[in-house]
Structures are given as C-alpha cells and as structure tokens.
N, C-alpha and C. Protein backbone atom coordinates (compact mmCIF):
# COMPACT_ATOMS: atom_id res chain seq x y z
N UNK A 1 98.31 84.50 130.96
CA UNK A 1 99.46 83.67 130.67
C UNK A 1 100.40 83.72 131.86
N UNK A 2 100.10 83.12 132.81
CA UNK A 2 100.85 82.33 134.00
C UNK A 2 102.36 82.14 133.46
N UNK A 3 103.43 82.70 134.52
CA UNK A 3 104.63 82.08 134.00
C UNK A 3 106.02 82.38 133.00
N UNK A 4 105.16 83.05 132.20
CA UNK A 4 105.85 83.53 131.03
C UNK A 4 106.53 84.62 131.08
N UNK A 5 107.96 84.51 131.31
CA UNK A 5 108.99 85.72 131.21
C UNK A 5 109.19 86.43 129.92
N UNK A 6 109.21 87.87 130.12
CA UNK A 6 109.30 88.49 129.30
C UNK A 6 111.31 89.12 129.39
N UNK A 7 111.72 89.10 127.89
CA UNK A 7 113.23 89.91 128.59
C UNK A 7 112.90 90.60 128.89
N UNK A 8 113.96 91.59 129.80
CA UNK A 8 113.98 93.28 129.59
C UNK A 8 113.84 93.71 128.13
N UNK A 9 114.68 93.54 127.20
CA UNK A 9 114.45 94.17 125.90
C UNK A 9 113.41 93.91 125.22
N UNK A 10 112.60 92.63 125.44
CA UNK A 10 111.75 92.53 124.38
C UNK A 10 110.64 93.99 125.13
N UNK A 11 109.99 93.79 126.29
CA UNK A 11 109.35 95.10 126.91
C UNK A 11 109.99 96.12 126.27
N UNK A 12 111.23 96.45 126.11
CA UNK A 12 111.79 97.62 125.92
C UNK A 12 111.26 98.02 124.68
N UNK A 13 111.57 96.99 123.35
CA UNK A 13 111.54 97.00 121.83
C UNK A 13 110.02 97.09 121.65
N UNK A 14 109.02 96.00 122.13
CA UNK A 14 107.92 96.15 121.96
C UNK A 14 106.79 96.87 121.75
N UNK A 15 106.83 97.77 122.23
CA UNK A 15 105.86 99.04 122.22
C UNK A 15 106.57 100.22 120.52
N UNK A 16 107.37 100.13 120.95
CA UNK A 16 108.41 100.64 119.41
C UNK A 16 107.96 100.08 117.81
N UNK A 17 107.91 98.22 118.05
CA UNK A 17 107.36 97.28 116.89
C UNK A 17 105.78 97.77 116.81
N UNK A 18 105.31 97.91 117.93
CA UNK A 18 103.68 97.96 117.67
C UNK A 18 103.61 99.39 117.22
N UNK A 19 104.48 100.39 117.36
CA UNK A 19 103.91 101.92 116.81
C UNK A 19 104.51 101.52 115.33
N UNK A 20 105.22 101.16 115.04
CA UNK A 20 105.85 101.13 113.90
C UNK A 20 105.07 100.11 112.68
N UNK A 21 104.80 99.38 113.39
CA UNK A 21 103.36 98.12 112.70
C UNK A 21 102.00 98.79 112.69
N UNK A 22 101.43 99.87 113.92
CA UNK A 22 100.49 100.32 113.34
C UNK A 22 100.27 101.31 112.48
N UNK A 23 101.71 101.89 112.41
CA UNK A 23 101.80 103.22 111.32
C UNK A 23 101.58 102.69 110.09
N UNK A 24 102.57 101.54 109.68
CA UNK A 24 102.87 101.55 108.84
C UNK A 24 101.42 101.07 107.80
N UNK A 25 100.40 100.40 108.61
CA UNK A 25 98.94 99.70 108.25
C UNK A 25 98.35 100.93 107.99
N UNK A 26 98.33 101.88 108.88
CA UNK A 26 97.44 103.18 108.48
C UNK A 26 98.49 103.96 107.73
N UNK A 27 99.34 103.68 106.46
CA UNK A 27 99.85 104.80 106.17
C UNK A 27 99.12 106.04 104.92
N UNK A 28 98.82 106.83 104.72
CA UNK A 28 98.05 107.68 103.99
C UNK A 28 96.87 108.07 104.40
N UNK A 29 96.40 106.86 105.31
CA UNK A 29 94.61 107.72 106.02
C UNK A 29 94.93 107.65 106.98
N UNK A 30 94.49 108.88 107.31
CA UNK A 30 94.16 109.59 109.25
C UNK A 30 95.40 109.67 109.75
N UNK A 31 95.66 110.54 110.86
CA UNK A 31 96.71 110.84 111.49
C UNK A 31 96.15 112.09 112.48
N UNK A 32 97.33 112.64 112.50
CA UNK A 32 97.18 114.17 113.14
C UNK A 32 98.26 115.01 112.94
N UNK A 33 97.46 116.38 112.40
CA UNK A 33 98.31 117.62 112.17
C UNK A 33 99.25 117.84 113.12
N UNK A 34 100.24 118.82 113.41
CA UNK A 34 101.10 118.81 114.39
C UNK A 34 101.05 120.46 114.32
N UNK A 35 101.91 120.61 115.34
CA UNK A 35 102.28 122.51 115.26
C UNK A 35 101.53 122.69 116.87
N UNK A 36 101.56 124.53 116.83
CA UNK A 36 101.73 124.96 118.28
C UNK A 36 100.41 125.50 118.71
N UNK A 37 99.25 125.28 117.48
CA UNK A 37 98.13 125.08 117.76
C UNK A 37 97.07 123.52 118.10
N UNK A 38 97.89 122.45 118.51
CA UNK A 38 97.30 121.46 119.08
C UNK A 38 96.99 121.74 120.43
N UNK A 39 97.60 122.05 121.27
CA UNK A 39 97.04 122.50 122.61
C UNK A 39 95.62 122.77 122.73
N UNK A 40 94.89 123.92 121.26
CA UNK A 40 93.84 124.68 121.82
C UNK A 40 92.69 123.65 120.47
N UNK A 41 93.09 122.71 119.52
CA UNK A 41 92.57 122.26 118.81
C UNK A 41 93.18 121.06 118.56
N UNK A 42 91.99 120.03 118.40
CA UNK A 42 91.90 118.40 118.20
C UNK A 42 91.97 118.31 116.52
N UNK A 43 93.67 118.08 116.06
CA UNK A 43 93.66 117.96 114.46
C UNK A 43 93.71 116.53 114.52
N UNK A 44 93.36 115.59 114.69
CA UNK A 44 93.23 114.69 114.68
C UNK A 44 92.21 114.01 113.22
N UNK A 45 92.33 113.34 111.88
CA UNK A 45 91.60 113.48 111.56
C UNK A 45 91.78 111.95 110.58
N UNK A 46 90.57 111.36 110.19
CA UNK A 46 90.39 110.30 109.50
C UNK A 46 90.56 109.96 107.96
N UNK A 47 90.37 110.94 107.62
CA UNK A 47 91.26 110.69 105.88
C UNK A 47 91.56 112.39 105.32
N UNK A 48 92.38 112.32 104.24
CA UNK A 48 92.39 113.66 103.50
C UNK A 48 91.81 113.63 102.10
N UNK A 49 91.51 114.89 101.86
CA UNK A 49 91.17 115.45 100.39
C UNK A 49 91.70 115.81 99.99
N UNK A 50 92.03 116.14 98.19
CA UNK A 50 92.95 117.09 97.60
C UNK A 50 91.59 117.22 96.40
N UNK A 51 91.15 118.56 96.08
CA UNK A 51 90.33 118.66 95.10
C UNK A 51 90.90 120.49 94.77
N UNK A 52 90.74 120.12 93.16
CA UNK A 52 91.07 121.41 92.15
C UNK A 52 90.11 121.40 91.52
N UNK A 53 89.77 122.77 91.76
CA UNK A 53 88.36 123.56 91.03
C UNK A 53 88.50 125.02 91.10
N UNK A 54 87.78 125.29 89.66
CA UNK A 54 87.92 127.02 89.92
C UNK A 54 88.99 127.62 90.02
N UNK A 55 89.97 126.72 89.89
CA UNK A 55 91.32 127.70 90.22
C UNK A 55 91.63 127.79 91.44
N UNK A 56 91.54 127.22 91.82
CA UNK A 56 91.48 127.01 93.57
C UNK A 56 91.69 125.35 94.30
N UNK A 57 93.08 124.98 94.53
CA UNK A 57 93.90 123.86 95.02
C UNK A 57 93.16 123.63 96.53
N UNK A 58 92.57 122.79 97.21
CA UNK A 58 92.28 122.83 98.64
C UNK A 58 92.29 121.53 98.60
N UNK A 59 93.03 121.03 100.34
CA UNK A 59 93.62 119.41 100.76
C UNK A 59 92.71 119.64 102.06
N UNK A 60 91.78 119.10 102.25
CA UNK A 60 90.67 118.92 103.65
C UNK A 60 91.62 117.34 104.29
N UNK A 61 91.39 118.13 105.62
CA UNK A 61 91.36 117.00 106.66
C UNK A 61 90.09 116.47 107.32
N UNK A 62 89.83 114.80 106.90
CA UNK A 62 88.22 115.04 107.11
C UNK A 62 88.07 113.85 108.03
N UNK A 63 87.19 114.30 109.23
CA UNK A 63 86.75 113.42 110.46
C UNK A 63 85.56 113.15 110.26
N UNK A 64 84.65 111.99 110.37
CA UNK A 64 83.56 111.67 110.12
C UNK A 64 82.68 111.74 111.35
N UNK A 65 81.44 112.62 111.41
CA UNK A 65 80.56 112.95 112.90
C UNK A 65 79.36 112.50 112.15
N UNK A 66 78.89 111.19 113.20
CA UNK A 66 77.65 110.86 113.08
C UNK A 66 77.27 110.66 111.24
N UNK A 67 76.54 110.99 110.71
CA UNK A 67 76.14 110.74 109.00
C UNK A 67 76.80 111.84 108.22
N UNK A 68 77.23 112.91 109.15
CA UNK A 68 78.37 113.51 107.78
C UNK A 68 79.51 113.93 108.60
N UNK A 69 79.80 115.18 108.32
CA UNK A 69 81.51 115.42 108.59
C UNK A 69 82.03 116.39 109.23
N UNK A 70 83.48 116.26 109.62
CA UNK A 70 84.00 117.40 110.21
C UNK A 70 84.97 117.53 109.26
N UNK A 71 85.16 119.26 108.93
CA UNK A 71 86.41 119.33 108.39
C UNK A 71 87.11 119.73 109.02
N UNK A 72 88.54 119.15 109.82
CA UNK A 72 89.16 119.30 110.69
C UNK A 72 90.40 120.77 110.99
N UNK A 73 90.36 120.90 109.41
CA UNK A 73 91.13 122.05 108.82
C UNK A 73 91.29 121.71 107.01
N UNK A 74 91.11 122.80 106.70
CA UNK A 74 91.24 122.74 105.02
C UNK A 74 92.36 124.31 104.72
N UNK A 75 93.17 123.92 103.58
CA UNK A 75 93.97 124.60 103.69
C UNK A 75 94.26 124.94 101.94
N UNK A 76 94.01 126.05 101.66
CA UNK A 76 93.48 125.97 100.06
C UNK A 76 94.63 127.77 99.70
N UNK A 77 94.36 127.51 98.31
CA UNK A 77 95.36 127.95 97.45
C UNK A 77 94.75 128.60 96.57
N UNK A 78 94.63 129.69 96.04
CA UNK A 78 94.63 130.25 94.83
C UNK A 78 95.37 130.20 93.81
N UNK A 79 95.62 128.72 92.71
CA UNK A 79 96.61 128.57 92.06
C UNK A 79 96.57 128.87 90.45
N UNK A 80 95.05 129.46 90.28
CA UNK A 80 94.86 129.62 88.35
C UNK A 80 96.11 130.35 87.76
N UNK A 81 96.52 131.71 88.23
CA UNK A 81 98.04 131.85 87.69
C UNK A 81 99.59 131.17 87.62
N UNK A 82 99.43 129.93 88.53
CA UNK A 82 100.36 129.15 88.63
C UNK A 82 100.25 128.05 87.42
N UNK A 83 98.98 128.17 87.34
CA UNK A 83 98.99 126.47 86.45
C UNK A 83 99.53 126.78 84.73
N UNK A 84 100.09 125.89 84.06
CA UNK A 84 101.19 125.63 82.97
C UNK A 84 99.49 126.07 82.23
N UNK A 85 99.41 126.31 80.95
CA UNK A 85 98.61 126.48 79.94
C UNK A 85 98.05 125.04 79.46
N UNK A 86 98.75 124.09 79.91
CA UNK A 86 98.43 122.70 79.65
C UNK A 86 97.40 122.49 80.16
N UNK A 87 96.40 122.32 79.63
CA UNK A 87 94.76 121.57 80.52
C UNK A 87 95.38 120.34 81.36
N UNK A 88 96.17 119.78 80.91
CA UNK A 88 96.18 118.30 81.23
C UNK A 88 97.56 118.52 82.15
N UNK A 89 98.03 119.20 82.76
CA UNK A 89 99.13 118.99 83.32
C UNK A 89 98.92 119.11 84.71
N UNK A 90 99.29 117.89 85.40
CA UNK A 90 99.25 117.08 86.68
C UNK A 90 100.30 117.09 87.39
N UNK A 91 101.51 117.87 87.48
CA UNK A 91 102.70 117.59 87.78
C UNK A 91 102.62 118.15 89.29
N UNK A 92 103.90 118.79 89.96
CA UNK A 92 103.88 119.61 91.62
C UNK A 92 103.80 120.75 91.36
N UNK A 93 103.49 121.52 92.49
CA UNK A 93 103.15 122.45 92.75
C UNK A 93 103.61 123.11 94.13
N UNK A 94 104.58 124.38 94.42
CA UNK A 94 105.21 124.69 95.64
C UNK A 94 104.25 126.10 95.61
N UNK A 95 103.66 126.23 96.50
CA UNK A 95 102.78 127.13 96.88
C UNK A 95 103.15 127.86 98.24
N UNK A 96 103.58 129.74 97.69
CA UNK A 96 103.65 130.29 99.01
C UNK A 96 102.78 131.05 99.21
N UNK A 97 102.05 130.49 100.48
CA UNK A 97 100.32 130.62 100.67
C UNK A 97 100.65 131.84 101.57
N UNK A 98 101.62 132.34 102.22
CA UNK A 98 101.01 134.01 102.32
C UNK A 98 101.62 135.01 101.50
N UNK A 99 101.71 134.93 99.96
CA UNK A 99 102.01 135.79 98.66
C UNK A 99 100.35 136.64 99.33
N UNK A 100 101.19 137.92 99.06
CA UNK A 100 99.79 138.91 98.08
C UNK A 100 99.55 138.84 97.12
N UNK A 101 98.46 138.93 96.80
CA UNK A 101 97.63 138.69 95.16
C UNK A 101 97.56 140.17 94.95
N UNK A 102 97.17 140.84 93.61
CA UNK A 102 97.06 141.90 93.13
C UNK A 102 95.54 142.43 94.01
N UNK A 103 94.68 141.86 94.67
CA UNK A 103 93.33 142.15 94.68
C UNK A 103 93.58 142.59 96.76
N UNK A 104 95.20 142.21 96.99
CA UNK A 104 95.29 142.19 98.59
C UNK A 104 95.08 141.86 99.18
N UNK A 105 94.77 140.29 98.66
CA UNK A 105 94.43 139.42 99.66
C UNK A 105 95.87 138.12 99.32
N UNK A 106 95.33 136.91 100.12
CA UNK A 106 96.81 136.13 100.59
C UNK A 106 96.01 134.68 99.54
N UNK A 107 97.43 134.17 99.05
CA UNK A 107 96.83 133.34 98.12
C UNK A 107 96.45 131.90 98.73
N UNK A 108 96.97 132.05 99.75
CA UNK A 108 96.25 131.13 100.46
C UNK A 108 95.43 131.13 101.92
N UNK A 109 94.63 130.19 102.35
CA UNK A 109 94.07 130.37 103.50
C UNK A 109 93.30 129.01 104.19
N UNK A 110 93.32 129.24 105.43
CA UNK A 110 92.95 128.03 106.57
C UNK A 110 91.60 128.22 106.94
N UNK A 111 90.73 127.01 106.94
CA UNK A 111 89.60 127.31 107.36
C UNK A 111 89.28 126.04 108.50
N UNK A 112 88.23 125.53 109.16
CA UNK A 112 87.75 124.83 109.52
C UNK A 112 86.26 124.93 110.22
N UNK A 113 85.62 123.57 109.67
CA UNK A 113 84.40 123.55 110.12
C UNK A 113 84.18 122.58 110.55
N UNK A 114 83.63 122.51 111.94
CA UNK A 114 83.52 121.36 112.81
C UNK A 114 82.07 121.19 113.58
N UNK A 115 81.40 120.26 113.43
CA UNK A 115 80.04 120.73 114.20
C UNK A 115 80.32 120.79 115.75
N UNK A 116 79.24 121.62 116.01
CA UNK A 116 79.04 121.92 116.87
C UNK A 116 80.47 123.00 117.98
N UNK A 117 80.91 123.53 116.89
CA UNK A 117 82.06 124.18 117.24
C UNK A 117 81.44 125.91 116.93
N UNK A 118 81.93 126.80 117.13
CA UNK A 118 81.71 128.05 116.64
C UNK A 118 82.75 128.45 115.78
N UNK A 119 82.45 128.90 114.41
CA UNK A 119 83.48 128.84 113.37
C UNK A 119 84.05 130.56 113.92
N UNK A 120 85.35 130.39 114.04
CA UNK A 120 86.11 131.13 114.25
C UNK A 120 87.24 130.67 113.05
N UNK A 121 87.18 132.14 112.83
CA UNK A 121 88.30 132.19 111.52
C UNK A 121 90.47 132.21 112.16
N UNK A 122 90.74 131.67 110.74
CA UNK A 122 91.92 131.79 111.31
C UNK A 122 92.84 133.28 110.84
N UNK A 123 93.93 133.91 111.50
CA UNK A 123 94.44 135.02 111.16
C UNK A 123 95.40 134.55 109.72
N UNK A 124 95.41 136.08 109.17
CA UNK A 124 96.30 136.07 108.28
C UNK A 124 97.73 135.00 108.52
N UNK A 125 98.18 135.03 106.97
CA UNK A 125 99.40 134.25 107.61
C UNK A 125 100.70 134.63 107.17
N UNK A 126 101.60 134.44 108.27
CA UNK A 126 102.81 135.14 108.59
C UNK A 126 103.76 134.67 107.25
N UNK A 127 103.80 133.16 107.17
CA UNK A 127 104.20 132.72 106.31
C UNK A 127 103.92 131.57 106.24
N UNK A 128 103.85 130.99 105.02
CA UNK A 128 103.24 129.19 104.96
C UNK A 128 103.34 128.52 103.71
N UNK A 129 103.47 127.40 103.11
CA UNK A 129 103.87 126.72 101.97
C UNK A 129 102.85 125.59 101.91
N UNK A 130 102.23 125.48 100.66
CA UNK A 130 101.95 123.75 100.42
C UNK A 130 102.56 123.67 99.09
N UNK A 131 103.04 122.13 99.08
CA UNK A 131 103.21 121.79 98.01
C UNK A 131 103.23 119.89 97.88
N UNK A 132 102.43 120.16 96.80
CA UNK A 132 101.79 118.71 96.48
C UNK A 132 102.54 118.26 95.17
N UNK A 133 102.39 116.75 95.29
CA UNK A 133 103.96 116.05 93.85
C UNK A 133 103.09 116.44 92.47
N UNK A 134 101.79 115.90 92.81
CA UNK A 134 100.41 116.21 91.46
C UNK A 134 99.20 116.96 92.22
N UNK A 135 98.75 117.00 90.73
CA UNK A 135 97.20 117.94 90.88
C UNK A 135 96.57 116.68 90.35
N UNK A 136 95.15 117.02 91.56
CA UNK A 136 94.06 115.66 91.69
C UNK A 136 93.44 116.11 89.98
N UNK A 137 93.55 115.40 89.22
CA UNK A 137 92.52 116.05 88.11
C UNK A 137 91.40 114.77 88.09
N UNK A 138 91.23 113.33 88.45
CA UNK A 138 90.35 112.87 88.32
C UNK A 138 89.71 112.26 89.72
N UNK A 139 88.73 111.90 90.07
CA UNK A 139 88.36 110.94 90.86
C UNK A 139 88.89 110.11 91.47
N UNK A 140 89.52 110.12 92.60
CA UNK A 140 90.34 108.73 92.96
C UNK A 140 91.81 109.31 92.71
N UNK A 141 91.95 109.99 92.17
CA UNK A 141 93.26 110.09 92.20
C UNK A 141 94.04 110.28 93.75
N UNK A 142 95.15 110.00 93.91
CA UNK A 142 96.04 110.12 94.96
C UNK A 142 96.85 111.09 94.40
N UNK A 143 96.90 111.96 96.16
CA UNK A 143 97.99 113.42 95.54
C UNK A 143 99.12 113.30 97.48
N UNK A 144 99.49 113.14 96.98
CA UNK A 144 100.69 113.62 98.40
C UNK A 144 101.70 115.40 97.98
N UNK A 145 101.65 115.58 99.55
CA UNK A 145 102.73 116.63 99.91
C UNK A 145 102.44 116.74 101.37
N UNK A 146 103.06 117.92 101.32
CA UNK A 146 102.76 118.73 102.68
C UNK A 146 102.53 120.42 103.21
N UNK A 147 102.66 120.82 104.06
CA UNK A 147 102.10 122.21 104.54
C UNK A 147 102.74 122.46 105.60
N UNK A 148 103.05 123.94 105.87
CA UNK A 148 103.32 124.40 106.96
C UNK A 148 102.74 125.91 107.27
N UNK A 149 102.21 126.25 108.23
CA UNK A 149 101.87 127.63 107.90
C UNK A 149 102.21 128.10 109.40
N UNK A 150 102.15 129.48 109.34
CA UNK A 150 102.57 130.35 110.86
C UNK A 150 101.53 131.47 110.21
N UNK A 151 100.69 131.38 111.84
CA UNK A 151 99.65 133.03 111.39
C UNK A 151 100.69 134.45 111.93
N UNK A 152 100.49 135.32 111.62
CA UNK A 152 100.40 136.80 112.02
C UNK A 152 100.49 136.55 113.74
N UNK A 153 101.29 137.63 114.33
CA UNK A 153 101.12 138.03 115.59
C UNK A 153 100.10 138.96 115.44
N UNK A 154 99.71 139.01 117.04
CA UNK A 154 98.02 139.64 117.13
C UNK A 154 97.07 139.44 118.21
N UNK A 155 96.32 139.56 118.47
CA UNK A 155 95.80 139.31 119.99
C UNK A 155 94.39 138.02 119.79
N UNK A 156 94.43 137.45 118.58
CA UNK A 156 93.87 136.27 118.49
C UNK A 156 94.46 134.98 118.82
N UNK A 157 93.64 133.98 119.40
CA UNK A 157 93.90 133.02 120.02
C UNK A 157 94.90 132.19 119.54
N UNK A 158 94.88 131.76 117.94
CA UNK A 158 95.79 131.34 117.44
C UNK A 158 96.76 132.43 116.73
N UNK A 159 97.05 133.34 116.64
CA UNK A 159 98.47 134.53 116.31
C UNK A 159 99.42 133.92 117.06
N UNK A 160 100.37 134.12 115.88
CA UNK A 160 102.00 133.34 116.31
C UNK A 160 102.15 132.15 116.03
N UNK A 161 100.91 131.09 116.46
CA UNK A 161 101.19 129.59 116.19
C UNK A 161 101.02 129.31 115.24
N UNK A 162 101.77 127.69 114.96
CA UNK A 162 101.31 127.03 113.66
C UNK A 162 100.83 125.92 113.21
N UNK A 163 101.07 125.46 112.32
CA UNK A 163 100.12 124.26 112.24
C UNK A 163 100.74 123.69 110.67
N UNK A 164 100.93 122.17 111.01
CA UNK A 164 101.86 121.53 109.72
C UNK A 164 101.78 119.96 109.85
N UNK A 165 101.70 119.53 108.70
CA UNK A 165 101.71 118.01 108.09
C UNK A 165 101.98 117.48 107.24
N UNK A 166 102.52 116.46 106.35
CA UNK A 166 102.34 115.66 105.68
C UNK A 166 100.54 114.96 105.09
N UNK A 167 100.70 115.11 104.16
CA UNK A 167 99.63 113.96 103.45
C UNK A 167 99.64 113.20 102.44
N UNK A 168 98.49 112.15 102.38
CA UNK A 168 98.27 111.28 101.18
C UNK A 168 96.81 111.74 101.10
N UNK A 169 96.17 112.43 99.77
CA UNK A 169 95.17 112.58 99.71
C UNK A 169 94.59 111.81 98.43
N UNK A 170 93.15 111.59 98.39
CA UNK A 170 92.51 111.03 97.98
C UNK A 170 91.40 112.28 96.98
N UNK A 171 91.39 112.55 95.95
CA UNK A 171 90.29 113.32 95.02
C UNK A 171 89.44 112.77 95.11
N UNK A 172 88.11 113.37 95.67
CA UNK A 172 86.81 112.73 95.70
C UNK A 172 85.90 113.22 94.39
C-alpha cells in the first residue's frame, strides 16, 4: 500500500488494539504462567484442566506434542478434609497448598511432565494458595481461579522462585 500515511498515534495505539483484540479472542484457553521460574522453563501452555477425584483437586496446564501431551505444570491439592459433607456441593475453595497434613507431608504440590524433558521434581513449598470459584463435578464443566506458589530455599534449581496464574479451566 503505496502512499498511505499512517498518524503518529494511530502506530502508537495500534499494536495496544491488536494485544487487546487478541486477548480478548483467546480468553480462557492458553496463555502463560508467570513468576521467577520462566527464565529456566517454557509455561507457555494451550488449554487448562480442573479435575476432582479421590479427594484430590488438580488444574493441569496442557500443551499438545505431536498425538498426545505435555503437561506443562499441574498443581494439585489434597482437599477430602476441606470438602462440606454435601456430595453435591460445587461452590470455592481457598487452598493453602503448603499446610502440613497430619501424615507430614504438604497438602499441596507441583508437578510437570513434558516429553522429552527429564522429570525433575519440584521443591517443597515455602508458601502457595489455589483457589478456584467451583469444583469441576461434571464433564465440561468450567472452573476459574488462580495460584501462586514460592518453593523452599535450597540448592535446587528452582528454590526461592515462583510460579503463578490465573485460569479458566475446562473438566475433562
């Protein structure tokens, strides 16, 4: 396009409209985690999970490799003593995922599995929260919240850093 002046402001505004137009199209699938472990890891990831089973709350971040998957980070909860006596109760849930449990371990924890990666575990955690508005109880359901966690100081790669997001998840 020969000719065609652009203002200064529209250049200026433009790039601003297009992040803001493409967010707003992708809002609930894919994004990327944030925190002070991006440097050494690609959270980058294509949709989320929220699935309850066993007593056990876990929201996967899931990247798709070749015919199956990466889980980019999953970040799960030990919540059977939290939940109301109600079978049917779907409501929020504020989860502080480095509580000790009676058994000494942390009621929550970070994992990830990525092919072709070497699964290296993540450290205890210093301190960290999820909390989601509902519990996925059916298929399809949509669950939003968010997470923040900080591991333990320590002479592992990720000690000290953290790692935190927002989601819209999807119950598969």
């Amino acid at each position: 396009m020969e000719g065609v002046q652009v203002s200064a402001r529209l250049r200026f505004i433009a790039p601003a409209l297009f992040a803001l137009a493409t967010a707003a199209c992708g809002e609930g699938e894919g994004g990327a985690l944030e925190g002070s472990v991006t440097p050494l890891l690609d959270l980058r990831y294509q949709r989320s999970e929220a699935r309850l089973a066993e007593g056990t709350l876990a929201v996967s971040f899931v990247d798709t490799q070749g015919s199956g998957q990466d889980v980019v980070l999953k970040v799960s909860a030990r919540v059977a003593d939290m939940l109301p006596e109600d079978p049917e109760y779907a409501g929020s849930l504020d989860i502080n995922l480095a509580e000790p449990l009676e058994d000494g371990s942390q009621r929550g924890s970070v994992d990830r599995s990525v092919l072709d990666e070497p699964v290296r575990p993540f450290p205890l955690l210093a301190r960290g929260n999820l909390f989601v508005k509902s519990l996925p109880k059916t298929p399809g359901d949509r669950v939003s919240g968010e997470f923040n966690v900080t591991f333990v100081n320590g002479t592992d790669v990720y000690s000290g850093r953290t790692i935190f997001g927002r989601f819209e998840a999807t119950a598969p």
